[in-house]
N, C-alpha and C. Protein backbone atom coordinates (compact mmCIF):
# COMPACT_ATOMS: atom_id res chain seq x y z
N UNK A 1 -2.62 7.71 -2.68
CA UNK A 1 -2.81 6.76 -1.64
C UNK A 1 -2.54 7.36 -0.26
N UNK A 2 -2.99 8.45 -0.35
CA UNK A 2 -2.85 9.30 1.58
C UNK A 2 -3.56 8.72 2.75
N UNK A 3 -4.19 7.54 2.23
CA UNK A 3 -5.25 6.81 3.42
C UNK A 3 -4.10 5.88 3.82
N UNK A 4 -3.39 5.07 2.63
CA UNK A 4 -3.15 3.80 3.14
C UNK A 4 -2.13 4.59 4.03
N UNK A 5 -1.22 6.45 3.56
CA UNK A 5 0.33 6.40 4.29
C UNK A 5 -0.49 6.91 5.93
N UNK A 6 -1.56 7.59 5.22
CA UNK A 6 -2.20 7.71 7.53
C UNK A 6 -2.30 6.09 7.92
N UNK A 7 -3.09 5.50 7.72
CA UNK A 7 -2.90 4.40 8.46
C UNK A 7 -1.61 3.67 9.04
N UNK A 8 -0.98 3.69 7.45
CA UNK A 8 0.32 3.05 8.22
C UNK A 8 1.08 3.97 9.01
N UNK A 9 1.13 4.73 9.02
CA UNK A 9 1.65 6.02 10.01
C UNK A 9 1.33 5.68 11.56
N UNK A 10 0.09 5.41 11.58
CA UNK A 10 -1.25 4.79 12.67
C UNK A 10 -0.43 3.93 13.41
N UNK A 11 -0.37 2.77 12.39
CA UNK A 11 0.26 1.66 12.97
C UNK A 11 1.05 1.36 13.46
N UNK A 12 2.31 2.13 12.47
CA UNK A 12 3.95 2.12 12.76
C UNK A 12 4.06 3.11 14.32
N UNK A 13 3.19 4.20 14.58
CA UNK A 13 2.95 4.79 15.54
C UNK A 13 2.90 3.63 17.33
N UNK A 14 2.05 3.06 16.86
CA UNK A 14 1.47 2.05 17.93
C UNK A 14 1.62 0.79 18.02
N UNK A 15 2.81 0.32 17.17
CA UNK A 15 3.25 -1.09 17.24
C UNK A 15 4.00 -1.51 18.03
N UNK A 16 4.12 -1.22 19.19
CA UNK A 16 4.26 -1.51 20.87
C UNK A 16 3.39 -1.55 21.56
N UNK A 17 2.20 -0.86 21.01
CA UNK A 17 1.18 -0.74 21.70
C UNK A 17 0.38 -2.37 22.48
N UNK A 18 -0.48 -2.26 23.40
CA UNK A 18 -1.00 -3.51 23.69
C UNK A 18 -2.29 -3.77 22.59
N UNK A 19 -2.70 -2.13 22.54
CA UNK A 19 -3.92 -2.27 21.35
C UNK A 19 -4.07 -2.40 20.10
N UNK A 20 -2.37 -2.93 19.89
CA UNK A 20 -2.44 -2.65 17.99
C UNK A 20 -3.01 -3.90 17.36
N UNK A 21 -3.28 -5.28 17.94
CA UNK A 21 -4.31 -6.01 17.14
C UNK A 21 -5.53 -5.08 16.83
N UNK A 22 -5.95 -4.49 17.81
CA UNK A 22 -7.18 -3.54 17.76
C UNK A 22 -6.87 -2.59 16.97
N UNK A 23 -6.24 -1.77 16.89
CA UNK A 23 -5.82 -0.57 15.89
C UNK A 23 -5.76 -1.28 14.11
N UNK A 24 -4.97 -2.36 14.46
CA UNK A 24 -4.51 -2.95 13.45
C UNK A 24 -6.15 -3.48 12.53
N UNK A 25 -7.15 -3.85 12.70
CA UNK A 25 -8.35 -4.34 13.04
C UNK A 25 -8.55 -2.77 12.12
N UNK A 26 -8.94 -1.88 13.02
CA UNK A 26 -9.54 -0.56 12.41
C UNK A 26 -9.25 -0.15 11.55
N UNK A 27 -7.69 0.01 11.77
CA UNK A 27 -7.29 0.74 10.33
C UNK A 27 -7.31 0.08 8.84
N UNK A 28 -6.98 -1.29 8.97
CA UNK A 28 -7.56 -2.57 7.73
C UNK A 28 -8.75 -2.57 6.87
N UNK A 29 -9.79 -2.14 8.31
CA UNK A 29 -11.35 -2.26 7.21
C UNK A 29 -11.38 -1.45 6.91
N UNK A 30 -11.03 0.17 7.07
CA UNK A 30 -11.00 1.55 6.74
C UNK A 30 -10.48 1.62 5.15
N UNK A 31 -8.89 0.81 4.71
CA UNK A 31 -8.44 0.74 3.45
C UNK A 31 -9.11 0.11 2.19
N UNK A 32 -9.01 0.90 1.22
CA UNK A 32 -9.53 0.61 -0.06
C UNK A 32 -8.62 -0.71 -0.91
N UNK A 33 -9.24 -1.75 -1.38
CA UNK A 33 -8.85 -2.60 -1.96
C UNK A 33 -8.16 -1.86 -3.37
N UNK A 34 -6.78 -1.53 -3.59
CA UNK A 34 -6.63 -1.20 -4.88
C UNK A 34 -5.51 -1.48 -4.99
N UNK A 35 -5.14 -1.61 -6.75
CA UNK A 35 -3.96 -2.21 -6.85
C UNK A 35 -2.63 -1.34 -6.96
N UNK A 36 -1.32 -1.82 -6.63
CA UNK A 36 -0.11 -0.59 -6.96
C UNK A 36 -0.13 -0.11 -8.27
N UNK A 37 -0.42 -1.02 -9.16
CA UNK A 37 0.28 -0.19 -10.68
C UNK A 37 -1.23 0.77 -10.44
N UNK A 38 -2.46 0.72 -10.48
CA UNK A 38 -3.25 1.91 -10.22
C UNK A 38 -3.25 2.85 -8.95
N UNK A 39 -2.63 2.61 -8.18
CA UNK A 39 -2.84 3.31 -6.74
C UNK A 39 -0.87 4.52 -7.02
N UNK A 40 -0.20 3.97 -7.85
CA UNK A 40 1.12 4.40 -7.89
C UNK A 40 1.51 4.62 -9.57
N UNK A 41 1.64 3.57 -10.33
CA UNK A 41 1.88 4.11 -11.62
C UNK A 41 1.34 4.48 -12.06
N UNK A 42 -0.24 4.71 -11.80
CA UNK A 42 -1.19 5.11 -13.37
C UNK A 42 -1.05 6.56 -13.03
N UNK A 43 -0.63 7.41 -11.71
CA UNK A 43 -1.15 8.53 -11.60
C UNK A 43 0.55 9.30 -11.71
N UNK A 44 1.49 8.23 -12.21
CA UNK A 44 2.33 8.89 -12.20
C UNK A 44 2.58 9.65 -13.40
N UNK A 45 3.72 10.68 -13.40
CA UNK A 45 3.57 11.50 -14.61
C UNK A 45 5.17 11.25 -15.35
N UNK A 46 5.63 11.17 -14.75
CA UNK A 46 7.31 10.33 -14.76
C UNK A 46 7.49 8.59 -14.58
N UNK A 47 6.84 7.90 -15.31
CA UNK A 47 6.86 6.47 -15.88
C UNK A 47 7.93 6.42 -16.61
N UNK A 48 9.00 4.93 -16.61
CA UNK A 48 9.22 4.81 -17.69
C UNK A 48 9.15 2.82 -17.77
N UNK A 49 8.89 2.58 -19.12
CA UNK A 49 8.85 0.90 -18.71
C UNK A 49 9.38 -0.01 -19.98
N UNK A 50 9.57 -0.81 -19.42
CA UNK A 50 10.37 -1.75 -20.12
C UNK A 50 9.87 -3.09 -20.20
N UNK A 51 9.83 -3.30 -21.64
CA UNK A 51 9.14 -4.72 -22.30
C UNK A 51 9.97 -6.29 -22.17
N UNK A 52 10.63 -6.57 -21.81
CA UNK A 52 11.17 -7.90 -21.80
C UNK A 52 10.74 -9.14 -22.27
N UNK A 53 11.17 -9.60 -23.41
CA UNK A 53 10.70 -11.16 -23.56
C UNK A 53 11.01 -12.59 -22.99
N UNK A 54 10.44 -13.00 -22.43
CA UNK A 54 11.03 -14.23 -21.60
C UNK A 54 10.32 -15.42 -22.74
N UNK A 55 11.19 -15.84 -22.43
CA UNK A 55 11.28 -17.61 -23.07
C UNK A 55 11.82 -18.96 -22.40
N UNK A 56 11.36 -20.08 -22.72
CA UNK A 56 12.04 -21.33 -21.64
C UNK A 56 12.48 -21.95 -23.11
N UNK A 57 13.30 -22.48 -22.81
CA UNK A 57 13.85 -23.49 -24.09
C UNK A 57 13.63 -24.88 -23.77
């Protein structure tokens, strides 16, 4: 995910700025719709996870 950390880099850069609705605007439509467990866990190589059963009585 090196797009979404430039952008936010972008942003966090220029969030004083007068133009960051505008920045904010650019850098948004530029990002790829994807989700964390694919954008972060699937490509990880060091996972570990845990099953939990929940129940309501």
């Amino acid at each position: 995910m090196p797009e979404l950390h430039k952008s936010l880099n972008r942003l966090s850069d220029n969030i004083l700025s007068t133009t960051f609705p505008k920045i904010l605007e650019d850098e948004y439509s530029k990002l790829k719709s994807i989700s964390m467990d694919y954008g972060v866990m699937e490509k990880s190589e060091k996972s570990l996870y845990y099953q939990k059963s929940f129940w309501m009585e």
